[in-house]
PDB file of N, CA and C in Angstrom:
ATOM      1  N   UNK A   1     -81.744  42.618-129.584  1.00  0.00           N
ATOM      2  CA  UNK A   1     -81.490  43.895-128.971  1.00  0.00           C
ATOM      3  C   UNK A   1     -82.739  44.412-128.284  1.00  0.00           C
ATOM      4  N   UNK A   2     -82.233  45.044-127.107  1.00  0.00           N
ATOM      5  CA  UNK A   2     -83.788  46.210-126.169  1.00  0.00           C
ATOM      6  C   UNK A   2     -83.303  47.107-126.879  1.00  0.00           C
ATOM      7  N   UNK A   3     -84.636  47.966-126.706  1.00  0.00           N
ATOM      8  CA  UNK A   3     -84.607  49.520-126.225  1.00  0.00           C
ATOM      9  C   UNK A   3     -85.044  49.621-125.162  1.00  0.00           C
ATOM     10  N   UNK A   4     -84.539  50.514-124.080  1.00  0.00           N
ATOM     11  CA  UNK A   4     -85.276  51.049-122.520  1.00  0.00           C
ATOM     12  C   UNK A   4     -85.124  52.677-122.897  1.00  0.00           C
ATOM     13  N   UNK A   5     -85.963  53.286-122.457  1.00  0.00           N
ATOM     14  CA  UNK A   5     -86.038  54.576-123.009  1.00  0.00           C
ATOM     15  C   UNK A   5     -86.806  55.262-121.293  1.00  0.00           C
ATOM     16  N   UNK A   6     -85.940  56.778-120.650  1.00  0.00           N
ATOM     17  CA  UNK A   6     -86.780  56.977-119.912  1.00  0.00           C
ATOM     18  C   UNK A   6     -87.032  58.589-120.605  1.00  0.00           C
ATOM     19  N   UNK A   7     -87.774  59.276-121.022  1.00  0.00           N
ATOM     20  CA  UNK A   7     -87.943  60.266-121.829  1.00  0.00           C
ATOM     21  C   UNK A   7     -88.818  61.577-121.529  1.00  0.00           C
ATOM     22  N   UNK A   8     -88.468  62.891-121.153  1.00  0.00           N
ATOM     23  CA  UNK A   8     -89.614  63.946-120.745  1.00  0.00           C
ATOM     24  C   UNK A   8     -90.012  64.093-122.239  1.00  0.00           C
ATOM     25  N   UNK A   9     -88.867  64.560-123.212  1.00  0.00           N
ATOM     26  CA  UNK A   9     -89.657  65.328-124.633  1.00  0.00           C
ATOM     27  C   UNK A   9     -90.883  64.161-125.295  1.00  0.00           C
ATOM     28  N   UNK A  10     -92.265  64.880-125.115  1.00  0.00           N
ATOM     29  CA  UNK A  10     -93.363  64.828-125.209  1.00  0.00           C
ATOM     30  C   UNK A  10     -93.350  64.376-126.682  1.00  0.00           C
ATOM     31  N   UNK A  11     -92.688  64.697-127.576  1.00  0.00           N
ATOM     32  CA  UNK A  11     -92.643  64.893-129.731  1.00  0.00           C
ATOM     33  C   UNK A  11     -91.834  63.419-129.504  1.00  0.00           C
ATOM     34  N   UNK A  12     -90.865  63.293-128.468  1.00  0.00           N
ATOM     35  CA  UNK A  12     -89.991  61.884-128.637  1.00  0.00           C
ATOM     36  C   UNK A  12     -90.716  60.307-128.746  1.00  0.00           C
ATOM     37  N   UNK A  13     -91.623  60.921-126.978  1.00  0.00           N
ATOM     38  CA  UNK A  13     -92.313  59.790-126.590  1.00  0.00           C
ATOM     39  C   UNK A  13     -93.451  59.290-127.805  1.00  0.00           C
ATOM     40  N   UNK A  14     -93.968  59.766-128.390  1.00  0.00           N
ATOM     41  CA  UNK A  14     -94.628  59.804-129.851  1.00  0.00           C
ATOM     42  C   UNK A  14     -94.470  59.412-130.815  1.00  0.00           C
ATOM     43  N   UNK A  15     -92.878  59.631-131.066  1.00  0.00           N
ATOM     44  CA  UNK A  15     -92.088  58.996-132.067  1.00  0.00           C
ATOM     45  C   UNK A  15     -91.789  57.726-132.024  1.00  0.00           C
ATOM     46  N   UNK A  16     -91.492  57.209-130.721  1.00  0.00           N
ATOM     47  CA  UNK A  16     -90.763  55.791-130.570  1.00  0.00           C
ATOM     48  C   UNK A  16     -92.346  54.735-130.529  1.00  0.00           C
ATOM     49  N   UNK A  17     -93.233  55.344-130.468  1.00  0.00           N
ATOM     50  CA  UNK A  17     -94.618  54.487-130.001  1.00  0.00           C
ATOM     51  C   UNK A  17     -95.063  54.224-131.762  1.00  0.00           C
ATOM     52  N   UNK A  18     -95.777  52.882-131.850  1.00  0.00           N
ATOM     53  CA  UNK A  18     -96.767  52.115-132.733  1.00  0.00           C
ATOM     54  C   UNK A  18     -97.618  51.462-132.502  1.00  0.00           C
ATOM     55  N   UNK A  19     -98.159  51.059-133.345  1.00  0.00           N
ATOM     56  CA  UNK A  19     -99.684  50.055-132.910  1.00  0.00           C
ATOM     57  C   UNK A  19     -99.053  49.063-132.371  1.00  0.00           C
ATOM     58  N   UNK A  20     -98.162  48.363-133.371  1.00  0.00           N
ATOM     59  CA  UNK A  20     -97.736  47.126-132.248  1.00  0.00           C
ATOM     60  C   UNK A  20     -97.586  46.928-130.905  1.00  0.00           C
ATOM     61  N   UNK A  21     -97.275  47.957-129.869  1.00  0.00           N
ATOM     62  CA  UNK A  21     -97.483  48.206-128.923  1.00  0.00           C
ATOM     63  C   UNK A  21     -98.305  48.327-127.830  1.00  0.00           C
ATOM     64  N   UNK A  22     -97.757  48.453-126.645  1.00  0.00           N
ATOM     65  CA  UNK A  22     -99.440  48.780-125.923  1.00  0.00           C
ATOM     66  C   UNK A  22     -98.908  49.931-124.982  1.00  0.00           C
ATOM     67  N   UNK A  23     -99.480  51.257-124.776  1.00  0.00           N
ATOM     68  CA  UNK A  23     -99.448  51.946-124.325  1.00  0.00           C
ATOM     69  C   UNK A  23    -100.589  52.584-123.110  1.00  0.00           C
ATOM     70  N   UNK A  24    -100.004  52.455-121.863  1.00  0.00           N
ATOM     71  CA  UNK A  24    -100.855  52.985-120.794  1.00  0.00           C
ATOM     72  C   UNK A  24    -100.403  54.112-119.956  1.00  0.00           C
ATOM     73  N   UNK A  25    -101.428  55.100-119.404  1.00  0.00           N
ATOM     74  CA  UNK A  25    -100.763  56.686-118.836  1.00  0.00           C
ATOM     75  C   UNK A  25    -102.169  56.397-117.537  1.00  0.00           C
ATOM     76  N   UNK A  26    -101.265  57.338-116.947  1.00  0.00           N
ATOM     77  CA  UNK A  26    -102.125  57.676-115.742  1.00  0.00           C
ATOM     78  C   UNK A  26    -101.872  59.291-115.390  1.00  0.00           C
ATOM     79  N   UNK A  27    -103.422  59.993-115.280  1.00  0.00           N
ATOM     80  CA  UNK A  27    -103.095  61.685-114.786  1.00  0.00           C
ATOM     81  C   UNK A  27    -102.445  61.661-113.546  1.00  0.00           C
ATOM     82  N   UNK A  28    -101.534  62.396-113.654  1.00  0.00           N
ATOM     83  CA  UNK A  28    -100.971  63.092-112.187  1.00  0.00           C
ATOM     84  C   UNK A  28    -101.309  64.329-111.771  1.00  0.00           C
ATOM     85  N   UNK A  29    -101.435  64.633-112.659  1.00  0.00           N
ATOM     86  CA  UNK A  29    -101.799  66.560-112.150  1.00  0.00           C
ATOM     87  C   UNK A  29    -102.586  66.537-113.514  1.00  0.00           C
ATOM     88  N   UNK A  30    -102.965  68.250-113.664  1.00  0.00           N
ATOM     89  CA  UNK A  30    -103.537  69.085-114.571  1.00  0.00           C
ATOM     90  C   UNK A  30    -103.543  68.317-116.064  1.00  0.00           C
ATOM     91  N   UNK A  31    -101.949  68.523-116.307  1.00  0.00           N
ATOM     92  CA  UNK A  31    -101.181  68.503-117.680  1.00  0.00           C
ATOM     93  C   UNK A  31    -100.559  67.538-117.198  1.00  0.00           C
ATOM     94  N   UNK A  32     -99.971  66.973-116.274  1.00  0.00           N
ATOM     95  CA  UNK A  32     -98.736  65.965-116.068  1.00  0.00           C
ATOM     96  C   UNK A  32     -99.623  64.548-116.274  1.00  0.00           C
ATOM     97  N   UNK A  33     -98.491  63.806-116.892  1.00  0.00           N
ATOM     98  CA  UNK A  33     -99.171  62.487-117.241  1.00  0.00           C
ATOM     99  C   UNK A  33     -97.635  61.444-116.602  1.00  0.00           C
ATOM    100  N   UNK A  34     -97.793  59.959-116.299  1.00  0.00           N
ATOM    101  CA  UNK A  34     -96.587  59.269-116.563  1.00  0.00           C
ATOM    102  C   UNK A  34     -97.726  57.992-117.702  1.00  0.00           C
ATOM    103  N   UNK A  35     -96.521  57.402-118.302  1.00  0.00           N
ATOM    104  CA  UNK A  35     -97.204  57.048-119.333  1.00  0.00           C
ATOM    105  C   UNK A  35     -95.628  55.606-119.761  1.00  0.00           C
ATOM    106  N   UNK A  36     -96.443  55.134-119.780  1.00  0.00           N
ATOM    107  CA  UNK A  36     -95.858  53.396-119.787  1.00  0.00           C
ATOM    108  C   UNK A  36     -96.228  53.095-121.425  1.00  0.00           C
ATOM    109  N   UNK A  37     -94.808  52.684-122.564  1.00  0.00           N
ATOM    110  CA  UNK A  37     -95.323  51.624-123.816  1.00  0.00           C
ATOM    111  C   UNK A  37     -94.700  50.425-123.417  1.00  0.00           C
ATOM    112  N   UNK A  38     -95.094  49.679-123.964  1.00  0.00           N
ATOM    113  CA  UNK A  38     -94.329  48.392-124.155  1.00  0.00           C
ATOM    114  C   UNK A  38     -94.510  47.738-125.444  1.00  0.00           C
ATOM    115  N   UNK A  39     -93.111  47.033-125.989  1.00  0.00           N
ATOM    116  CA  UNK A  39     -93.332  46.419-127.440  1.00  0.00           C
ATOM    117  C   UNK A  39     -92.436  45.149-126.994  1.00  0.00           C
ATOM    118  N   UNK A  40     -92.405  44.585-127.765  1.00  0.00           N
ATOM    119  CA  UNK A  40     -91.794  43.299-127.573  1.00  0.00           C
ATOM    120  C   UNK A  40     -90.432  43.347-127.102  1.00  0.00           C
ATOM    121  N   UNK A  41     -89.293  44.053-127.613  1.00  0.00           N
ATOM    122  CA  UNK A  41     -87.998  44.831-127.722  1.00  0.00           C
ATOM    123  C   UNK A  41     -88.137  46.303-127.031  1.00  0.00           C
ATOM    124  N   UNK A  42     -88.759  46.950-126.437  1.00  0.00           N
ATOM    125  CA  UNK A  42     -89.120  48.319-126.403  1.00  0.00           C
ATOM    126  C   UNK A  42     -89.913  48.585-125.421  1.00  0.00           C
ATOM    127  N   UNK A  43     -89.333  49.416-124.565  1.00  0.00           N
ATOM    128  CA  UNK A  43     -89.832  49.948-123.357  1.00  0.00           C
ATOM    129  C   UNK A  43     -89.788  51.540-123.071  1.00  0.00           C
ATOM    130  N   UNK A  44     -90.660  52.422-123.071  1.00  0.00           N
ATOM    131  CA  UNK A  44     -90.383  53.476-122.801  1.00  0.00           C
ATOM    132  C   UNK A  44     -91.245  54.197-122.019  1.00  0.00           C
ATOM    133  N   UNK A  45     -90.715  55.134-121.016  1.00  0.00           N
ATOM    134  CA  UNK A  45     -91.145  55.318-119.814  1.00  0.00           C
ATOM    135  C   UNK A  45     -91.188  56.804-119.648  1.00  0.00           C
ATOM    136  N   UNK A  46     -92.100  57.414-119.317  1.00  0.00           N
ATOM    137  CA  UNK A  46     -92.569  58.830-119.960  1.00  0.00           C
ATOM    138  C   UNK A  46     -93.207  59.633-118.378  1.00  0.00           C
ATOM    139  N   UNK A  47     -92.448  60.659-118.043  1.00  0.00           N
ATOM    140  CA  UNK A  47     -93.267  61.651-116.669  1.00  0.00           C
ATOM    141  C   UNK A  47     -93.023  62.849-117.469  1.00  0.00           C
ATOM    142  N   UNK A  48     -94.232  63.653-117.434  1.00  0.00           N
ATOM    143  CA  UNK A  48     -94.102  64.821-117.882  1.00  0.00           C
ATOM    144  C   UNK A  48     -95.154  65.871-118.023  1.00  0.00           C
ATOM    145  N   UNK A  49     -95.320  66.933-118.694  1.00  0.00           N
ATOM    146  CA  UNK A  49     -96.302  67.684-119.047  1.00  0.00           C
ATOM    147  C   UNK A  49     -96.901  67.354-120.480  1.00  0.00           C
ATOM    148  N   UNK A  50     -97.801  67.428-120.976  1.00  0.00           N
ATOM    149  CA  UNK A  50     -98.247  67.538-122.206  1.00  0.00           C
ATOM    150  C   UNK A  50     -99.281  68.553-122.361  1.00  0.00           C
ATOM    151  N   UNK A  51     -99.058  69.144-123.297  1.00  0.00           N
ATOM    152  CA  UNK A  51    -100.064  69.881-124.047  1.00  0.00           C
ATOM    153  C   UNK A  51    -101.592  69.105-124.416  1.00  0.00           C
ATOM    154  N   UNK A  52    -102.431  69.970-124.730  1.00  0.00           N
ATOM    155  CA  UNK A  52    -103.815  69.753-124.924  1.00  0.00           C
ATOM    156  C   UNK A  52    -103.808  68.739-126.359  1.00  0.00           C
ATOM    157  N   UNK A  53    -103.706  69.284-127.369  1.00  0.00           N
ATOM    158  CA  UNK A  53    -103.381  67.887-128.611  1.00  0.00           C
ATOM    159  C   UNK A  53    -102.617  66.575-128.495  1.00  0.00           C
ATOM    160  N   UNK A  54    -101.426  66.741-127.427  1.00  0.00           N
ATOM    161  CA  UNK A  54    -100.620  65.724-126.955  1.00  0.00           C
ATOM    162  C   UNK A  54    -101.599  64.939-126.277  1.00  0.00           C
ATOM    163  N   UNK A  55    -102.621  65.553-125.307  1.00  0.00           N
ATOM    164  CA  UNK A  55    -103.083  64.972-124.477  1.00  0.00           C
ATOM    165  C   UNK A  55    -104.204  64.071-125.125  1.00  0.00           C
ATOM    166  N   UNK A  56    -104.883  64.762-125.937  1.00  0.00           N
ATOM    167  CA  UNK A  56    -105.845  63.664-127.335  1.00  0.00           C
ATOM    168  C   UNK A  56    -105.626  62.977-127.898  1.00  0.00           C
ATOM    169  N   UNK A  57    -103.996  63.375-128.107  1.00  0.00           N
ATOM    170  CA  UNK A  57    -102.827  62.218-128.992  1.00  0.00           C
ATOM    171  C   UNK A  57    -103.289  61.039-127.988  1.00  0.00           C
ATOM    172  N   UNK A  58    -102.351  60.986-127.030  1.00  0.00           N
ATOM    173  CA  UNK A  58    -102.611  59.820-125.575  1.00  0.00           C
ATOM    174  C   UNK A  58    -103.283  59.203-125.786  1.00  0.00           C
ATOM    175  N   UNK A  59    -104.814  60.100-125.067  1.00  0.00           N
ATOM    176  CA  UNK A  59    -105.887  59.185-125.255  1.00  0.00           C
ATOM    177  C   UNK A  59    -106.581  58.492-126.606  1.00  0.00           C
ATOM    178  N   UNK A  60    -106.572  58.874-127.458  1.00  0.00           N
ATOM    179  CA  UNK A  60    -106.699  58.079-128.332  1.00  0.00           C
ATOM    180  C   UNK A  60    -106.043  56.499-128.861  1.00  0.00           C
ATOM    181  N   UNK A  61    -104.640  56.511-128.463  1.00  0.00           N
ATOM    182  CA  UNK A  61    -103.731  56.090-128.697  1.00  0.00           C
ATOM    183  C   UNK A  61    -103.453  54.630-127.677  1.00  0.00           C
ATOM    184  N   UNK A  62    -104.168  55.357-126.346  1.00  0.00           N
ATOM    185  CA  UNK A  62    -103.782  54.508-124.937  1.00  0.00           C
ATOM    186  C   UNK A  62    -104.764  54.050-124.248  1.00  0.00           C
ATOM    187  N   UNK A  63    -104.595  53.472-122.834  1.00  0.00           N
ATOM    188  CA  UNK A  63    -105.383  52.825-121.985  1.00  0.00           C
ATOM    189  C   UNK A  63    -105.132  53.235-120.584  1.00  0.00           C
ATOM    190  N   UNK A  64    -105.972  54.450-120.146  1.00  0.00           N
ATOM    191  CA  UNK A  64    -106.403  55.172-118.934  1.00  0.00           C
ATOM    192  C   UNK A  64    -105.767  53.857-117.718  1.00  0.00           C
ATOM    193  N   UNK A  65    -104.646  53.952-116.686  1.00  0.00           N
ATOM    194  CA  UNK A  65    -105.111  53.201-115.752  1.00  0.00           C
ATOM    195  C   UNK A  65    -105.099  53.837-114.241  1.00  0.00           C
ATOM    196  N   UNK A  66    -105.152  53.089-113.490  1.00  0.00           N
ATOM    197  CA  UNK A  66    -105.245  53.855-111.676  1.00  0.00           C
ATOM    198  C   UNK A  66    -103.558  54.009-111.486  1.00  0.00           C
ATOM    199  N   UNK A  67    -102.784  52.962-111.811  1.00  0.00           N
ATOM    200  CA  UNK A  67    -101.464  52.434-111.069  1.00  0.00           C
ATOM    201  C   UNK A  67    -100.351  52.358-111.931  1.00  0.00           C
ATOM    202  N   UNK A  68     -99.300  52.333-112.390  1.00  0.00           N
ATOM    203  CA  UNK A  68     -98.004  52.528-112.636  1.00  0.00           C
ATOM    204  C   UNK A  68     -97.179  52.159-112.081  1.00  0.00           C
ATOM    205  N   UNK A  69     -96.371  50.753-112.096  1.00  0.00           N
ATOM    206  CA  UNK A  69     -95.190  50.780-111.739  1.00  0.00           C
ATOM    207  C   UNK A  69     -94.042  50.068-111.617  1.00  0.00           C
ATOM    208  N   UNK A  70     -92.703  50.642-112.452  1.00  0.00           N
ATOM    209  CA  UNK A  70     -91.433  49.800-112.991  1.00  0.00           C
ATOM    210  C   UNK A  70     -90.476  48.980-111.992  1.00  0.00           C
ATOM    211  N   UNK A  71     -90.418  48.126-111.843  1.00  0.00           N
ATOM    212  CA  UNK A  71     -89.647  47.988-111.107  1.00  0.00           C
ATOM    213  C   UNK A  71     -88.580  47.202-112.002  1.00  0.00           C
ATOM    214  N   UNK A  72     -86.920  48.140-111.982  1.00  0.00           N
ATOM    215  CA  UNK A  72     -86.039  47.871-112.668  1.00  0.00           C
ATOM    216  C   UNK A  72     -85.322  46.255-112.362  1.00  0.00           C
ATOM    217  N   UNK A  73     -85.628  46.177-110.940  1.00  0.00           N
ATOM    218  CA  UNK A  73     -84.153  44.949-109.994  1.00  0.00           C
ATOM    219  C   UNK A  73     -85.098  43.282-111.154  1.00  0.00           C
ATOM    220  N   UNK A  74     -86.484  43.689-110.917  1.00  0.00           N
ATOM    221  CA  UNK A  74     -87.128  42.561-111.204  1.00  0.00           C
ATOM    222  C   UNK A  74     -87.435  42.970-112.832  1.00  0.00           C
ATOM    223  N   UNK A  75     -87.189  43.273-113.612  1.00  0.00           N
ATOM    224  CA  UNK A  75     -87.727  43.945-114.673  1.00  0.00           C
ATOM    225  C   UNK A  75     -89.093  43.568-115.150  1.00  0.00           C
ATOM    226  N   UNK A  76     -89.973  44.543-114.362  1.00  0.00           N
ATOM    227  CA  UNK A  76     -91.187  44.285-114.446  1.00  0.00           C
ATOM    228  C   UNK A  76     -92.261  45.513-114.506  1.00  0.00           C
ATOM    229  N   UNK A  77     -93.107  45.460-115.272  1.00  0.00           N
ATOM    230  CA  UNK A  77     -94.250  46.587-115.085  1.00  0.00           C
ATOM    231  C   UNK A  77     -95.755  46.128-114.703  1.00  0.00           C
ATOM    232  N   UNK A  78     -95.913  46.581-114.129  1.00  0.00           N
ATOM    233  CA  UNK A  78     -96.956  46.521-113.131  1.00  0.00           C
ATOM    234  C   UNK A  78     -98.180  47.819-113.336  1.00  0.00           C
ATOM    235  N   UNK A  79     -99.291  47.048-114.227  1.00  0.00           N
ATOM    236  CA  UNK A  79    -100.509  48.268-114.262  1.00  0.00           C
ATOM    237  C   UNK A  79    -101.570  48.033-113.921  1.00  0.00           C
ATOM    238  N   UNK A  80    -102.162  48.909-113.242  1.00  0.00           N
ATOM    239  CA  UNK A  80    -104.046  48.562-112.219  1.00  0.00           C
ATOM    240  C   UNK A  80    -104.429  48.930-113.332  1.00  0.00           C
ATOM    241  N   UNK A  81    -105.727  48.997-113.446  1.00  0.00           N
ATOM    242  CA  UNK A  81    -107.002  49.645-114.096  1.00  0.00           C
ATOM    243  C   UNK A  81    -108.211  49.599-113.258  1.00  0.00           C
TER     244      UNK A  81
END
């Protein structure tokens, strides 16, 4: 079985994430982040606002990159750094 997950609630995207994983975000604005996990089974795909602790959550958690991007037809993710 997948999971594909595309998700704004900020408490969700948090929930579904573990170490096993690898998680990468890129700033868009101020507060807005989009933010890419991937697990073996598990994909979830995150545009949104976050709060200031959310945002420490992240970084702690993740890997800063330049680029972002899903492409569904080819199922593929694609990240610069």
């Amino acid at each position: 079985m997948k999971l594909e997950c595309r998700v704004r609630d900020p408490e969700l995207l948090f929930s579904l994430t573990h170490e096993l994983g690898t998680l990468f975000f890129r700033r868009i604005g101020k507060s807005q982040f989009e933010v890419v996990y991937f697990a073996r089974n598990k994909f979830i795909y995150f545009k949104g606002e976050l709060n200031e602790e959310q945002q420490k959550r992240l970084e702690s958690m993740g890997f800063e990159v330049n680029k972002i991007e899903v492409d569904d037809i080819k199922e593929l993710i694609k990240v610069e750094q």
